[in-house]
N, C-alpha and C. Protein backbone atom coordinates (compact mmCIF):
# COMPACT_ATOMS: atom_id res chain seq x y z
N UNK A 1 12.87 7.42 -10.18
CA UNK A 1 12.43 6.13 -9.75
C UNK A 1 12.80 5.96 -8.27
N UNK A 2 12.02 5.32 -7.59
CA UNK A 2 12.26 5.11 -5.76
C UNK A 2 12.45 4.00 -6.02
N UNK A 3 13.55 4.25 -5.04
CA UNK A 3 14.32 3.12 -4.36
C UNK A 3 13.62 2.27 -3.11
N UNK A 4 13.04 0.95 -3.49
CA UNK A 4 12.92 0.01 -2.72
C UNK A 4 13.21 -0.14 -1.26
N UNK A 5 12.27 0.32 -0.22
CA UNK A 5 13.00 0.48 1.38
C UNK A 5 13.43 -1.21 1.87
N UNK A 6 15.04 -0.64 2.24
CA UNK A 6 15.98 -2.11 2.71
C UNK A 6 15.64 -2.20 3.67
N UNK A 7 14.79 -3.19 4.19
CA UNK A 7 15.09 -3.87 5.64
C UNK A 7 16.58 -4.26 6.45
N UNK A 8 16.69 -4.42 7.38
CA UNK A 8 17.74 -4.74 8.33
C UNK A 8 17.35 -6.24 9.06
N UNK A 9 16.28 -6.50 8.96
CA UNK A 9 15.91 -7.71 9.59
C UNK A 9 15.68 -8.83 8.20
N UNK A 10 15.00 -10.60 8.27
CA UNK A 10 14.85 -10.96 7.29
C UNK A 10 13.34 -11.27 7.65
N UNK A 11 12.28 -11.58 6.64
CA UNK A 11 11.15 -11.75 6.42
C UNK A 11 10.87 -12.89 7.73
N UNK A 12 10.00 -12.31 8.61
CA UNK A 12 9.59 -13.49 9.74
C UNK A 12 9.90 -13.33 11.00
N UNK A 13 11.29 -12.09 11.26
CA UNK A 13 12.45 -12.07 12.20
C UNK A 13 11.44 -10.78 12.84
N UNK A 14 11.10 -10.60 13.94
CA UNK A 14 10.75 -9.72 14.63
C UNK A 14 11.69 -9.21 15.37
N UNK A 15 11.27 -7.72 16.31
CA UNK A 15 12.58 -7.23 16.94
C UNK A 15 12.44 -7.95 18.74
N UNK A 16 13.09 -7.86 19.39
CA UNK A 16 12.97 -8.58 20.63
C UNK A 16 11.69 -7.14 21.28
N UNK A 17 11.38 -6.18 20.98
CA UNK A 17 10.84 -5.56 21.86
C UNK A 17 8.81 -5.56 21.57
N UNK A 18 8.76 -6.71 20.37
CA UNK A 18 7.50 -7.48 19.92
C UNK A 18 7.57 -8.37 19.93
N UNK A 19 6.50 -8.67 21.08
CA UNK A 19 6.50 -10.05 21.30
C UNK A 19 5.71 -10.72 20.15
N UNK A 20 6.24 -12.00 19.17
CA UNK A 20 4.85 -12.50 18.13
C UNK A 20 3.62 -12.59 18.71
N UNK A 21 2.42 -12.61 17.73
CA UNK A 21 1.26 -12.31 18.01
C UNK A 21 1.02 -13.62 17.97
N UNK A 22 0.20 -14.51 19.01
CA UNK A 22 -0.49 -15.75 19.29
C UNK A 22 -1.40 -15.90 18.54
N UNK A 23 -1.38 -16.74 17.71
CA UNK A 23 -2.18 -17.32 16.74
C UNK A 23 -3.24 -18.87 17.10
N UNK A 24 -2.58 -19.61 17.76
CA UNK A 24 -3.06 -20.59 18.26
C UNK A 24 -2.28 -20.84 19.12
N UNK A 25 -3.09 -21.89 20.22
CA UNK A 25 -2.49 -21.99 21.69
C UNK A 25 -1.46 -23.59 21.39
N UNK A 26 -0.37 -23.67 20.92
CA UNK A 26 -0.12 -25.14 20.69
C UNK A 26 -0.16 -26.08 21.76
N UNK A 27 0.37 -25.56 23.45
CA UNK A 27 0.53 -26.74 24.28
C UNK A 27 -0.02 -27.79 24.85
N UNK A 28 -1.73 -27.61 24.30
CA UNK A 28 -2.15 -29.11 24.53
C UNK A 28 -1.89 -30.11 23.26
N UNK A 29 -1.93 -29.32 22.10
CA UNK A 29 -1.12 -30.61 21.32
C UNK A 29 -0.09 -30.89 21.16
N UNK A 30 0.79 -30.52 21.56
CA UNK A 30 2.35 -30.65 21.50
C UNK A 30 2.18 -31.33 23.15
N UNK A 31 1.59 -31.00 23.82
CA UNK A 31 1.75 -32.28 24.99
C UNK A 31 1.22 -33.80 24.62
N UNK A 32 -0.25 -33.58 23.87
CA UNK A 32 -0.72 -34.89 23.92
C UNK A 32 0.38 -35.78 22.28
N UNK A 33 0.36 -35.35 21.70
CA UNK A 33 1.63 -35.61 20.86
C UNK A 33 2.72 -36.38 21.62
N UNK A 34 3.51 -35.48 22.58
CA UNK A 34 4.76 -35.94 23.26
C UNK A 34 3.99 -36.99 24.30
N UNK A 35 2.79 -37.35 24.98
CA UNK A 35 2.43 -38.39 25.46
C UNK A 35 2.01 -39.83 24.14
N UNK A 36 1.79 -39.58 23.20
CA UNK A 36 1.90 -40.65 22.29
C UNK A 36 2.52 -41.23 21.95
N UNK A 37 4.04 -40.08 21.56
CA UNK A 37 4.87 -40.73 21.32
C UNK A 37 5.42 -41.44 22.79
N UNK A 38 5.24 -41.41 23.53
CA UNK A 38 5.76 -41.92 24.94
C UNK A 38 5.33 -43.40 25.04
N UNK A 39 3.81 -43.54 24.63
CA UNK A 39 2.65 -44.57 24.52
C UNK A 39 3.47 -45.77 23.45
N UNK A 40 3.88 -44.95 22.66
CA UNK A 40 4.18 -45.95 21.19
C UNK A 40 5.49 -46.18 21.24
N UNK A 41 6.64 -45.45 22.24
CA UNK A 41 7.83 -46.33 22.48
C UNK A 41 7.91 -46.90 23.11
N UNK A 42 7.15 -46.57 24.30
CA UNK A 42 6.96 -48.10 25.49
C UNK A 42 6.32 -49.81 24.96
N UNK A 43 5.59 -49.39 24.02
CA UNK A 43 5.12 -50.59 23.08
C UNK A 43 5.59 -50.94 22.31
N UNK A 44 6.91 -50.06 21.73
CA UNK A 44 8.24 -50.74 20.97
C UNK A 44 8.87 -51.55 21.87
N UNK A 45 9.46 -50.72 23.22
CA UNK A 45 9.86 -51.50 23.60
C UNK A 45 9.53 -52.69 24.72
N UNK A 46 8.35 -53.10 25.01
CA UNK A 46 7.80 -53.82 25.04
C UNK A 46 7.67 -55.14 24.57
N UNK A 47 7.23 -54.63 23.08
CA UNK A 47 7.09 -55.95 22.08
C UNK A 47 8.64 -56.40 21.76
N UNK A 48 9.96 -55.49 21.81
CA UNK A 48 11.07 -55.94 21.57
C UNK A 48 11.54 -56.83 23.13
N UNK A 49 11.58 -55.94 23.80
CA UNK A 49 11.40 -57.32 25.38
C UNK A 49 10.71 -58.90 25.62
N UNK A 50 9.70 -58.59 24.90
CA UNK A 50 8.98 -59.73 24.49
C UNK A 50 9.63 -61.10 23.97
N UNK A 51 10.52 -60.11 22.68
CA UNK A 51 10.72 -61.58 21.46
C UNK A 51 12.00 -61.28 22.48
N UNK A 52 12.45 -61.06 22.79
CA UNK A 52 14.19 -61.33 23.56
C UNK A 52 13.52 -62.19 24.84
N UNK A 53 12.72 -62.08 25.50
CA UNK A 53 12.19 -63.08 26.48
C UNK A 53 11.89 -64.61 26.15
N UNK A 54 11.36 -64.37 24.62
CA UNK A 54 10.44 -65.25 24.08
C UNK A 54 12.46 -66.24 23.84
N UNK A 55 13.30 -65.65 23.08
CA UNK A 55 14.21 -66.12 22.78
C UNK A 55 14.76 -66.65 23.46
N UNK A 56 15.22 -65.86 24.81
CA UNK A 56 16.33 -66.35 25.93
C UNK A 56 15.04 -68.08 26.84
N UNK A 57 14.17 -67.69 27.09
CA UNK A 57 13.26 -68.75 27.76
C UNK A 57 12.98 -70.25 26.70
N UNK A 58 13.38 -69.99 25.37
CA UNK A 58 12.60 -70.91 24.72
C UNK A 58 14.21 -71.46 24.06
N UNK A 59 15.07 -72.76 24.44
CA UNK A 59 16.15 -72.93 23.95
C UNK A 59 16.31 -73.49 22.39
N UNK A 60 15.17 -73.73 21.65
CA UNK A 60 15.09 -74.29 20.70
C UNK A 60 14.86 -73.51 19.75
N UNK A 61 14.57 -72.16 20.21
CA UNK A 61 14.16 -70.95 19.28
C UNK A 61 15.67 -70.73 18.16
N UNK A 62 15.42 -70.20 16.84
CA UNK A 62 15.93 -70.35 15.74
C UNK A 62 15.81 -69.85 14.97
N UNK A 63 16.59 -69.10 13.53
CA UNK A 63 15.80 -68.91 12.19
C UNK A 63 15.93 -70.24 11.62
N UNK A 64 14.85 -70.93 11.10
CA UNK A 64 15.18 -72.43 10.24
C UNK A 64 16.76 -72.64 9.91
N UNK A 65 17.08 -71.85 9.08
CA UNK A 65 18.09 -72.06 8.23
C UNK A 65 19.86 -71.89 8.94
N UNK A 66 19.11 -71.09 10.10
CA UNK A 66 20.72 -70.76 11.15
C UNK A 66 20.81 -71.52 12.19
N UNK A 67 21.98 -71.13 13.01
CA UNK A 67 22.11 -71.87 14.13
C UNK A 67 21.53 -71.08 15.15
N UNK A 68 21.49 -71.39 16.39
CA UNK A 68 20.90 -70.04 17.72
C UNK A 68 22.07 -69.29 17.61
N UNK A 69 23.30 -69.27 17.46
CA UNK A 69 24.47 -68.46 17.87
C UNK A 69 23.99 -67.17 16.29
N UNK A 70 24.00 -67.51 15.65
CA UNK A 70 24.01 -66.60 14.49
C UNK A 70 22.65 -66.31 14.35
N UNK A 71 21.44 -66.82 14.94
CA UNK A 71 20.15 -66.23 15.47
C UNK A 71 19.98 -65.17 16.39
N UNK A 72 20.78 -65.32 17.32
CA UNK A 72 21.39 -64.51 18.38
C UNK A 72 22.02 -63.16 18.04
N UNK A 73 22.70 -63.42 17.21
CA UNK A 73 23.61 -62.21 16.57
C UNK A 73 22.42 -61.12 15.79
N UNK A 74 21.09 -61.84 14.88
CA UNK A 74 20.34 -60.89 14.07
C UNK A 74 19.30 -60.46 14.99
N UNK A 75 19.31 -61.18 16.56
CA UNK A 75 18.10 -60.19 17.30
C UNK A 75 18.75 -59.55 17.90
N UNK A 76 20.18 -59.28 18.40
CA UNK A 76 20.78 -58.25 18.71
C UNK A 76 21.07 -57.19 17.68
N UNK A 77 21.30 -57.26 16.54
CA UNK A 77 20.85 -56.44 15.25
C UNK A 77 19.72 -55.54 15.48
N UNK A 78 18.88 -56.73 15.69
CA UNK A 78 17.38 -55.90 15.15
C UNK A 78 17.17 -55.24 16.81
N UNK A 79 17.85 -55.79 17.69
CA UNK A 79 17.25 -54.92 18.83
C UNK A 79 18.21 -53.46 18.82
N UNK A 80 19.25 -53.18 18.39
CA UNK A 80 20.15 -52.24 18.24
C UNK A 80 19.81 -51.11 16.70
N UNK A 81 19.43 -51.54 15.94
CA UNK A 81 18.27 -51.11 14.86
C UNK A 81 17.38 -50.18 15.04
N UNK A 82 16.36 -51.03 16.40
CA UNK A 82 15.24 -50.48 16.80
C UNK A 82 15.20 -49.28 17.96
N UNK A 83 16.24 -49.67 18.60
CA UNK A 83 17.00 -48.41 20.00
C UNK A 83 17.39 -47.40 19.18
N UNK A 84 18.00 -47.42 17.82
CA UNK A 84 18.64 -46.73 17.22
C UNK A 84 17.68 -45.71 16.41
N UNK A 85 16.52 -46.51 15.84
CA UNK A 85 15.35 -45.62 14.97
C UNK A 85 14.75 -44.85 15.91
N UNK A 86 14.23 -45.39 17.33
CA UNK A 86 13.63 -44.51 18.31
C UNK A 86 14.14 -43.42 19.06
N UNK A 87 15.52 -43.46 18.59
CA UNK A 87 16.44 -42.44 19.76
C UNK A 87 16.23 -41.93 18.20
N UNK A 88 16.67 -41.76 16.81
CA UNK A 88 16.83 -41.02 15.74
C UNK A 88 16.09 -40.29 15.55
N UNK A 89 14.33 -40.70 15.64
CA UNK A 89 13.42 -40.01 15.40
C UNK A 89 12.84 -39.45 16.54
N UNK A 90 13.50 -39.05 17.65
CA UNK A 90 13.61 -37.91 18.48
C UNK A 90 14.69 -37.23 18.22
N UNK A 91 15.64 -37.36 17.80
CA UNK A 91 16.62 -36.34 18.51
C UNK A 91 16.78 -35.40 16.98
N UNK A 92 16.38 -36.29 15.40
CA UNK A 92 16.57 -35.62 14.46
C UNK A 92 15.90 -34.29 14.27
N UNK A 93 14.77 -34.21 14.94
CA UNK A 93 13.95 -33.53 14.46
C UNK A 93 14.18 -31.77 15.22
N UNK A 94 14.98 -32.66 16.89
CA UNK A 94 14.96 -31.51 17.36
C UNK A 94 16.25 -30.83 17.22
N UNK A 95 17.11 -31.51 16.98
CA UNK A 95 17.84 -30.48 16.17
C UNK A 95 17.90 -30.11 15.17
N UNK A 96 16.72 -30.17 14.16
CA UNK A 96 16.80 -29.60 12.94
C UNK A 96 15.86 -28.05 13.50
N UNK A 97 15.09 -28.73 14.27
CA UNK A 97 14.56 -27.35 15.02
C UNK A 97 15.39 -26.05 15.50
N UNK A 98 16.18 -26.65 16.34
CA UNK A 98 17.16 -25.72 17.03
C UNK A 98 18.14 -24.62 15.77
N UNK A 99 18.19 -25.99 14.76
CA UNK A 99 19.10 -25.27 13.36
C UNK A 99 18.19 -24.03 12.89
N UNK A 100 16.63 -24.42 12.51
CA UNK A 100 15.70 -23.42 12.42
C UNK A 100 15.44 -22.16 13.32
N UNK A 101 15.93 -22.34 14.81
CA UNK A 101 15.89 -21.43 15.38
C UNK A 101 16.77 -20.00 15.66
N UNK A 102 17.93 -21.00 15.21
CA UNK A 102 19.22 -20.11 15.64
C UNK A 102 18.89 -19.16 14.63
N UNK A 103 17.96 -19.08 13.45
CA UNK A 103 17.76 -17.44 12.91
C UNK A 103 16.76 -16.49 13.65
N UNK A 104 16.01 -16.91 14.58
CA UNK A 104 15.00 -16.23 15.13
C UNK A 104 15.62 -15.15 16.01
N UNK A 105 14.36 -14.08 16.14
CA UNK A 105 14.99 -13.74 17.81
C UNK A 105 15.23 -13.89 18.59
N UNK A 106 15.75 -13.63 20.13
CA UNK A 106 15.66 -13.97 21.18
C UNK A 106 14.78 -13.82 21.90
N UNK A 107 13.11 -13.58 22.04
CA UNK A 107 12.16 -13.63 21.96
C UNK A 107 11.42 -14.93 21.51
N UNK A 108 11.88 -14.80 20.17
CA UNK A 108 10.99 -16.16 19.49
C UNK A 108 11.68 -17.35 20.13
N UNK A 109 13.17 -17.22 19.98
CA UNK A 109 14.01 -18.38 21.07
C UNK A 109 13.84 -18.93 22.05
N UNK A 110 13.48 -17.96 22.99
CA UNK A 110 13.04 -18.05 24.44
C UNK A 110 12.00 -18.92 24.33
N UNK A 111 10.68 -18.46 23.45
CA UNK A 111 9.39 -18.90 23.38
C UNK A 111 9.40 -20.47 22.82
N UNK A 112 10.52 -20.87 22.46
CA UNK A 112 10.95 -21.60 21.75
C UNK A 112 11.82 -22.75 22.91
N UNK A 113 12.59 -22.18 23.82
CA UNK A 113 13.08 -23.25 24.47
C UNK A 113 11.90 -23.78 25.52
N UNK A 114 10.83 -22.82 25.50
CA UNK A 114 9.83 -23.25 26.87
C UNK A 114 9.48 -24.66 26.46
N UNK A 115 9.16 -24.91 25.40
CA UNK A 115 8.30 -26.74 24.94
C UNK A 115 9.55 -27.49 25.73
């Protein structure tokens, strides 16, 4: 019976002296992507500038049931919330990337820090 030939590398891992074969060109969508998301946090923060304008200019502004001081306190909440989801859902992703990378080559790495 033959014995099964062992690889030294793992399924996917090329050697640095092959470069991967280009399959599709990603950098116009991974640019127009990273300009959207650019589009859609400026309009987060925007519309959050807004109600903090709308708040600080308008002295009567309120939740019904609270006072402005403890009104005050839940739009600093929600504005610290919202800084917080937009910085999260950048930075999570790219270091789950980087975690994904650190098995690659240094080749695929390289190709990998260019974005």
């Amino acid at each position: 019976m033959e014995r099964p030939v062992r690889r030294k590398l793992l399924p996917g891992v090329s050697h640095p002296e092959m470069p991967p074969a280009v399959v599709c060109e990603s950098r116009r969508v991974i640019a127009s992507a990273r300009r959207r998301a650019a589009l859609r946090d400026t309009f987060d923060l925007l519309i959050l500038a807004a109600v903090d304008g709308l708040f600080l200019r308008w002295p009567h502004a309120h939740i019904p049931t609270l006072g402005r001081d403890q009104t005050a306190l839940i739009v600093a909440a929600i504005n610290a919330l919202v800084i917080t989801y937009m910085w999260s859902a950048r930075a999570f992703p790219r270091w789950r990337a980087r975690r994904v990378a650190a098995t690659w080559s240094s080749t695929e790495r390289n190709r990998f820090a260019r974005f």
